[in-house]
Protein backbone atom coordinates (compact mmCIF):
# COMPACT_ATOMS: atom_id res chain seq x y z
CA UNK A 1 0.00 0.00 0.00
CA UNK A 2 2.25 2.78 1.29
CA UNK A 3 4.80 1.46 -2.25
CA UNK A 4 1.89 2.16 -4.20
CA UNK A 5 1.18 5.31 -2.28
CA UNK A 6 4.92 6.46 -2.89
CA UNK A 7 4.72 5.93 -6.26
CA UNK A 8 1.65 8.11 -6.77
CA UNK A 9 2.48 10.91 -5.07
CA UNK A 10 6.27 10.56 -7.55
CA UNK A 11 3.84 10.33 -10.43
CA UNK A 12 1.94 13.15 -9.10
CA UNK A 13 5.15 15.47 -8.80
CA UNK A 14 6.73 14.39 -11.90
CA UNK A 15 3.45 15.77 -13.96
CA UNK A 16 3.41 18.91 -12.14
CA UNK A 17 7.12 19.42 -13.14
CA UNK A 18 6.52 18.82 -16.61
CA UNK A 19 3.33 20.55 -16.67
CA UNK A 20 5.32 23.70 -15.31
CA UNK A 21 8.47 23.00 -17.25
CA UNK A 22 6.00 23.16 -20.66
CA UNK A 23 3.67 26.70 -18.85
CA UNK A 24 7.37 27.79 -18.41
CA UNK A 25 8.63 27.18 -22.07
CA UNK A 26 5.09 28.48 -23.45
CA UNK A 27 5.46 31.68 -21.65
CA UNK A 28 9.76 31.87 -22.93
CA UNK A 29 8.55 31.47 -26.75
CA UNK A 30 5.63 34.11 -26.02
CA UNK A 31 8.26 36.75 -24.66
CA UNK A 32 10.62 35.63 -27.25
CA UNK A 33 8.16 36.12 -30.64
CA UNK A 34 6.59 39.46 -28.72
CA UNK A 35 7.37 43.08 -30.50
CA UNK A 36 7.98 46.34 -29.37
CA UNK A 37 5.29 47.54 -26.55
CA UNK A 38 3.34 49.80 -26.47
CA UNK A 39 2.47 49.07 -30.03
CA UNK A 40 3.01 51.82 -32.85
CA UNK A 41 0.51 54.00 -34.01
CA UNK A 42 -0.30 52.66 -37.80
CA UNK A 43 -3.35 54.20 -38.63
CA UNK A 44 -1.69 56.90 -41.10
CA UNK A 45 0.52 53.82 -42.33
CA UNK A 46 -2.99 51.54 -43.30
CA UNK A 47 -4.43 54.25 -45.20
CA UNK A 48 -2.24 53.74 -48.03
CA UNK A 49 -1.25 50.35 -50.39
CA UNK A 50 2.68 49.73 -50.93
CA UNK A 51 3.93 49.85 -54.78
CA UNK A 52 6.61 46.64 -54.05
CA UNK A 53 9.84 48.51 -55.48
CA UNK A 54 8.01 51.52 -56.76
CA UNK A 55 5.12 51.26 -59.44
CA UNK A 56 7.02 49.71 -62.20
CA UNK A 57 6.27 47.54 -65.36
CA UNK A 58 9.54 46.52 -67.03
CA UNK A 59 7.10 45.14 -70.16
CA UNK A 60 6.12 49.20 -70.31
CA UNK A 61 9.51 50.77 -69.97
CA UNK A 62 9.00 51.42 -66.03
CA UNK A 63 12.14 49.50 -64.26
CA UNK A 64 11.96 48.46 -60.63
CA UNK A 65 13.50 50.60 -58.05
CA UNK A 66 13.99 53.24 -60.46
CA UNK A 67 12.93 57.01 -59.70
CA UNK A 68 10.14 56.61 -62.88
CA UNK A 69 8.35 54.07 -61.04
CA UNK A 70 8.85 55.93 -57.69
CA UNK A 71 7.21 58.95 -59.59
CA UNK A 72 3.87 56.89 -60.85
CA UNK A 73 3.68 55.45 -57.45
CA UNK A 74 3.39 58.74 -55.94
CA UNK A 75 0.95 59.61 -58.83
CA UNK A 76 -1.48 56.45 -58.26
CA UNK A 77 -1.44 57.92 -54.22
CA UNK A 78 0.30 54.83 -53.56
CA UNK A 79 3.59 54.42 -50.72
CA UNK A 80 6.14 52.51 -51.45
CA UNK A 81 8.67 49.97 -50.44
CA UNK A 82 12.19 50.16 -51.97
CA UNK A 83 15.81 48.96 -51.15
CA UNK A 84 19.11 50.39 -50.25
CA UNK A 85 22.61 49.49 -50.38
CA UNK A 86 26.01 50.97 -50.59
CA UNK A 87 28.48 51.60 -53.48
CA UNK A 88 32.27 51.34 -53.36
CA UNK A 89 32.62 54.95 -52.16
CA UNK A 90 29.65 54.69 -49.44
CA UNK A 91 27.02 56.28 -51.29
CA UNK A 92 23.21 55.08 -50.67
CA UNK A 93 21.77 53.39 -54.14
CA UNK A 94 18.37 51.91 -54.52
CA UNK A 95 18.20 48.86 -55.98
CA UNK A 96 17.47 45.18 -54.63
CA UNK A 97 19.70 42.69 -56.28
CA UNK A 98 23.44 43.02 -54.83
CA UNK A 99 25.19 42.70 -58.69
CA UNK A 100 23.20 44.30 -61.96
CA UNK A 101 23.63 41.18 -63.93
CA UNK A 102 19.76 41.21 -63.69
CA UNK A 103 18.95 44.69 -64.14
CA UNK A 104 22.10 45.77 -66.21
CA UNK A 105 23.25 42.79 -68.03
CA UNK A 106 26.38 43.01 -66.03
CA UNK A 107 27.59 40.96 -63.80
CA UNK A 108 29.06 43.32 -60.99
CA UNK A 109 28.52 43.61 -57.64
CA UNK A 110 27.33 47.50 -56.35
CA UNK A 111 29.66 47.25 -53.43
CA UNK A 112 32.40 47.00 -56.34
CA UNK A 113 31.76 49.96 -58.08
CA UNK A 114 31.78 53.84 -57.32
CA UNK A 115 28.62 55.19 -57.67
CA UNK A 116 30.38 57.31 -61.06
CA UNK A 117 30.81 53.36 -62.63
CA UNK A 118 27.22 52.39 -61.23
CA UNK A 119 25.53 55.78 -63.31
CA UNK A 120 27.44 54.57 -66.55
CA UNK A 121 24.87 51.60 -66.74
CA UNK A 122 21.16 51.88 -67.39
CA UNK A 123 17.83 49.76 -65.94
CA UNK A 124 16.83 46.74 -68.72
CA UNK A 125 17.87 49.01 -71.29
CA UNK A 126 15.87 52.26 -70.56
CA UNK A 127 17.28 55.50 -69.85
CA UNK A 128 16.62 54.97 -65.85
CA UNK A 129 19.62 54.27 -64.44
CA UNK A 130 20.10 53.47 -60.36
CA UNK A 131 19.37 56.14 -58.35
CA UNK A 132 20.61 57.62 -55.07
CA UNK A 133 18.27 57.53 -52.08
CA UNK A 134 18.81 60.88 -51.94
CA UNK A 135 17.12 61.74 -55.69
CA UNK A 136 13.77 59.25 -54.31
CA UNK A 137 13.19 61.31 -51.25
CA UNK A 138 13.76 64.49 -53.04
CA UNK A 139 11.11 63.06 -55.69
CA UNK A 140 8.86 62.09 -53.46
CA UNK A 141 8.59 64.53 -50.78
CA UNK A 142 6.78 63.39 -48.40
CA UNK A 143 3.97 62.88 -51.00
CA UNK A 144 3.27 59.03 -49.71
CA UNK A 145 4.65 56.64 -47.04
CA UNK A 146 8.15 54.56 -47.59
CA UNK A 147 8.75 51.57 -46.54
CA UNK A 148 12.29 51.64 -46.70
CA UNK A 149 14.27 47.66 -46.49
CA UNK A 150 18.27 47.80 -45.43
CA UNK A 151 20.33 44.86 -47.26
CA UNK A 152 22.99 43.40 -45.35
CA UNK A 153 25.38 43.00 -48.38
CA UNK A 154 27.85 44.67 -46.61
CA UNK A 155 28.93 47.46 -43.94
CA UNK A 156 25.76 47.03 -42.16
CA UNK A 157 26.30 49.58 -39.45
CA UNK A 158 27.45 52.04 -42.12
CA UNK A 159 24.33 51.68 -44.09
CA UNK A 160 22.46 52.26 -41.19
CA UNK A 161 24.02 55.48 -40.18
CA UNK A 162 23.54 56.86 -43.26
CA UNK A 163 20.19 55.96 -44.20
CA UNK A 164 19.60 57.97 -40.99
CA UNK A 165 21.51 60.69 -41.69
CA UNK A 166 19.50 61.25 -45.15
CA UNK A 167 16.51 61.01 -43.52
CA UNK A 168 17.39 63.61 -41.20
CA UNK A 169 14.90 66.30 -41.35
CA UNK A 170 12.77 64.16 -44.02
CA UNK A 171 9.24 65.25 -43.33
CA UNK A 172 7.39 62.40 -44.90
CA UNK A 173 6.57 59.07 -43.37
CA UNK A 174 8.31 55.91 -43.25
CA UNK A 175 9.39 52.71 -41.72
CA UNK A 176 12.56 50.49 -42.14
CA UNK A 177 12.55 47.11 -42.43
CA UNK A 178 15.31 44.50 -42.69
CA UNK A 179 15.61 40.60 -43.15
CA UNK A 180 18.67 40.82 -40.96
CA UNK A 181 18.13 40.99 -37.04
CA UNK A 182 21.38 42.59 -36.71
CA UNK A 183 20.11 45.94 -38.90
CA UNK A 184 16.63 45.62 -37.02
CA UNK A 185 18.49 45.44 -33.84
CA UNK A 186 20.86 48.60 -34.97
CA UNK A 187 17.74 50.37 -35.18
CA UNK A 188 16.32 50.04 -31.88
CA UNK A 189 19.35 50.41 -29.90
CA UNK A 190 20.68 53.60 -32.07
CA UNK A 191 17.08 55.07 -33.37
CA UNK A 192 14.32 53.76 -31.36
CA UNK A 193 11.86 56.17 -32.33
CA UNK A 194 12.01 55.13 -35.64
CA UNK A 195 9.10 52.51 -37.08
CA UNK A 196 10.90 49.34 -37.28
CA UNK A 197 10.03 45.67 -38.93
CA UNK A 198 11.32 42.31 -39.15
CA UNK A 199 11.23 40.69 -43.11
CA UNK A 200 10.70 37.23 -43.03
CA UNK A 201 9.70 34.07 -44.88
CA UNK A 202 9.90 30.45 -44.65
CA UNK A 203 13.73 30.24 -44.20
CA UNK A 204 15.22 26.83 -45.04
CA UNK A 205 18.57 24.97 -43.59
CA UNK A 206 21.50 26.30 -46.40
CA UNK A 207 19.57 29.61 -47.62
CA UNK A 208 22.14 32.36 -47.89
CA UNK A 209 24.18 30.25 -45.32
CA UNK A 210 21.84 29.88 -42.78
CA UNK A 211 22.16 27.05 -40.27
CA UNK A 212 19.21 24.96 -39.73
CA UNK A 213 18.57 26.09 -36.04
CA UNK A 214 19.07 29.55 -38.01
CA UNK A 215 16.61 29.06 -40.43
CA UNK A 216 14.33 27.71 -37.10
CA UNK A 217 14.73 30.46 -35.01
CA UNK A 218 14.40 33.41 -37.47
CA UNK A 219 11.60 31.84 -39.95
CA UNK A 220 9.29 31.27 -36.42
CA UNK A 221 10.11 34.77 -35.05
CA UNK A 222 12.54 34.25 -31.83
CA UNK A 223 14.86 36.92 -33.01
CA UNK A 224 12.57 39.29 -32.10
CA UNK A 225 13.62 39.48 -28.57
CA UNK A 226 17.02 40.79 -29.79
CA UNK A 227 15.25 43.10 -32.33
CA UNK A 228 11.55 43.95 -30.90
CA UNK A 229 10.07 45.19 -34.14
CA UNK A 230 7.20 47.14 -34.38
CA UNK A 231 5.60 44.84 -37.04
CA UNK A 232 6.37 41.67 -38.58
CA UNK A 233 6.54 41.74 -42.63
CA UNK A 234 6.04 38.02 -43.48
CA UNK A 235 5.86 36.19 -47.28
CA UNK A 236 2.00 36.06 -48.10
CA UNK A 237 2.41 32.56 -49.30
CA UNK A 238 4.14 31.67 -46.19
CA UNK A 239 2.59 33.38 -43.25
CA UNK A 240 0.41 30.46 -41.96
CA UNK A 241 2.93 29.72 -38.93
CA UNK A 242 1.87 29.68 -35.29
CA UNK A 243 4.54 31.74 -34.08
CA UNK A 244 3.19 34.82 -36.60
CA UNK A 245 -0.46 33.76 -35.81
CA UNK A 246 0.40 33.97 -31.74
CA UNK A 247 2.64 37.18 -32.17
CA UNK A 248 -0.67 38.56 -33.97
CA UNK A 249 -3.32 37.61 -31.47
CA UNK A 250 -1.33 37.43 -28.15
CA UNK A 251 1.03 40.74 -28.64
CA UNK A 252 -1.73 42.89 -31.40
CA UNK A 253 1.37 42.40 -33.77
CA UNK A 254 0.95 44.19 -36.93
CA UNK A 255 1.85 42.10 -40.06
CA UNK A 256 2.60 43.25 -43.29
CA UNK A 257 2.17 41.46 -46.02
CA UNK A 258 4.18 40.79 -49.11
CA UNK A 259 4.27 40.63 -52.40
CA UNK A 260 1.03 40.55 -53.14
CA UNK A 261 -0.08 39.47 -56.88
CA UNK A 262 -3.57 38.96 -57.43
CA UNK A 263 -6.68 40.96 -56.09
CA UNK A 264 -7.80 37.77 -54.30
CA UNK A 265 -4.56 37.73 -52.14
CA UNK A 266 -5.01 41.52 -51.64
CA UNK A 267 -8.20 41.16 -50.51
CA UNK A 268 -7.97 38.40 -48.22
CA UNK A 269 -4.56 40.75 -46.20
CA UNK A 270 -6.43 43.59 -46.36
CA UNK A 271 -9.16 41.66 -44.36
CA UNK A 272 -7.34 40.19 -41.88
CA UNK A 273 -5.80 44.19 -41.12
CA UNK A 274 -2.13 43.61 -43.06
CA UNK A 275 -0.50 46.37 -44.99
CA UNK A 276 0.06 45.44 -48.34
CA UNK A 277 2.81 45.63 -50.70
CA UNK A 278 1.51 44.43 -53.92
CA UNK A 279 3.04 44.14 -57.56
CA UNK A 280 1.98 42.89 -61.35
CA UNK A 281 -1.70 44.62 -60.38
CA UNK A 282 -3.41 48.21 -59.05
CA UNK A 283 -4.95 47.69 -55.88
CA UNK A 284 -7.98 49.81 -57.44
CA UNK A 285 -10.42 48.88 -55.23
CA UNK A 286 -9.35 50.71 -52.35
CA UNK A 287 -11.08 53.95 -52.98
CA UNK A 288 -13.25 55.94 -55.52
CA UNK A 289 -10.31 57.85 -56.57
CA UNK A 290 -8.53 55.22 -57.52
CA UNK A 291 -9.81 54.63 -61.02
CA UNK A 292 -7.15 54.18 -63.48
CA UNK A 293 -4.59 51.93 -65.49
CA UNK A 294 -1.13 51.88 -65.45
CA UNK A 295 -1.14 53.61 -69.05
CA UNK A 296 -3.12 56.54 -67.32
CA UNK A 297 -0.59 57.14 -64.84
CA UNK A 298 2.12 56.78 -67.58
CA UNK A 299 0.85 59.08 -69.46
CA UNK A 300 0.03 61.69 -67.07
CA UNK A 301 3.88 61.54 -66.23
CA UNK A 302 4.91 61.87 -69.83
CA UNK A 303 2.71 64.85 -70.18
CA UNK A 304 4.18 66.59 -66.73
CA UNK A 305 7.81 65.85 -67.76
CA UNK A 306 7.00 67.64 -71.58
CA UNK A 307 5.31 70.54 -69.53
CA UNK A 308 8.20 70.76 -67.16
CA UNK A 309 10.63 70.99 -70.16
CA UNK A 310 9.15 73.28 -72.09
CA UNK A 311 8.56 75.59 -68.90
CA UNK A 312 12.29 75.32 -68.43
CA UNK A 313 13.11 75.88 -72.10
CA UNK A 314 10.68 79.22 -72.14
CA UNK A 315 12.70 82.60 -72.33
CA UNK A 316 12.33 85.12 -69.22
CA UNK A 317 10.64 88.08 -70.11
CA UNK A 318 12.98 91.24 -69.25
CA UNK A 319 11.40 94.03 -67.13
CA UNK A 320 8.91 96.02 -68.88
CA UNK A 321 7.27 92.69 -71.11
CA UNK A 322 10.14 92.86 -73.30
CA UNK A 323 12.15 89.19 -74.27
């Protein structure tokens, strides 16, 4: 009796150990996934749709990334997301891929070249060539949101310092983002105040050298403890996990969601409360003003650019109306 009794009363503590030992664990991966609190205020950011690398159309002479597209963005009342990097000589370019054998036809890396090489080249063979982050927030001016992704090529820390220091004084709104904790972490230790996200998607064992307890951690969000992002921008196509789903309802997350291709995916972020960065389609359906084509928006730039010219081409008539 009293064996049986013994062994009861083990069974009875070895449960309540595990059962605390899993409360315990539950409560460690809640903390771990959890963002920045108290949450940021994204109510200006939600009123607007996200133009993934500007509004572009390579098919229509638009590159990606390129200050055109950036322009009919701004003209569709879209924001926009767009990436930086740094040249040879430390100046901030915009452009996603680290070489231009894509965009260019060369095969160079941007950290290789001066930004003086990098302006020789041009975007798949229109007259756009990269720009400096400095020409897209001059362009835009505050017009519509950024959301502004860091690449971790190279010099991280330097990149950061001067994406800050251009957007000194910059009166329009915008976020960063990064897929790199160690930028997303630069920006709450250095600039706190500044809107800050985690990129993410399903990260695999190998995928730009990741580890597989690498690709673990970051793809289910337990780098955010290091980083505490304001919002979480996960791959559409890959957002089902729990960790994002817990993050959301536990913590009020905010997810943003990209690239969004169709109207059906659009629709079904916008429901669930996502910002969306969307691509190969116009969001149209978010508002009455919003009733146009991509050729529209083309052409209305063509015709400001001729007026613009011939403005600046127009003699200045001499006191008294004479030329």
């Amino acid at each position: 009796m009293r064996a049986a009794l013994r062994e009861e009363t083990e069974m009875t503590i070895a449960l309540a150990i595990l059962g605390l030992v899993l409360v315990a664990g539950l409560v460690a991966w809640l903390w771990a996934i959890g963002p920045h609190l108290p949450r940021a205020d994204f109510s200006a950011f939600q009123t607007y749709d996200y133009a993934h690398r500007g509004l572009h159309d390579k098919e229509k002479g638009v590159p990606e990334n390129s200050l055109m597209a950036f322009d009919l963005a701004v003209r569709g009342g879209f924001g926009m997301e767009l990436d930086l990097q740094l040249t040879q000589d430390g100046q901030v370019v915009v452009h996603h891929d680290r070489t231009i054998a894509r965009t260019c036809g060369v095969d160079r890396n941007i950290d290789q070249m001066t930004y003086e090489e990098l302006s020789g080249y041009r975007l798949f063979g229109t007259q756009e060539k990269v720009p400096l982050f400095t020409e897209v927030l001059r362009q835009v001016d505050g017009r519509t949101p950024l959301i502004v992704e860091l690449k971790s090529y190279t010099r991280q820390e330097e990149l950061c310092q001067k994406a800050v220091d251009l957007l000194q004084g910059y009166e329009g709104l915008y976020c960063v983002e990064s897929f790199d904790p160690r930028i997303v972490r630069w920006f709450k230790k250095n600039q706190p105040d500044i809107v800050r996200g985690q990129l993410m998607e399903r990260l695999q064992a190998g995928q730009n050298g990741l580890t597989r307890a690498q690709a673990f951690f970051g793809r289910n969000l337990m780098t955010n403890f290091l980083t505490r992002p304001h919002f979480e921008a996960y791959d559409f196509h890959a957002r089902h996990t729990l960790s994002l789903r817990a993050a959301r309802r536990v913590w009020g997350m905010q997810e943003v969601s990209w690239t969004l291709r169709s109207l059906e995916d659009y629709k079904a972020a916008k429901e669930e409360g996502c910002l969306c960065i969307f691509e190969k389609f116009l969001p149209l359906e978010t508002g009455a003003r919003k009733r146009f084509t991509f050729a529209d928006l083309l052409a209305d730039a063509k015709t400001a650019a001729v007026c613009t010219l011939r403005t600046a081409e127009k003699p200045e008539k001499a006191p008294g109306g004479k030329l």
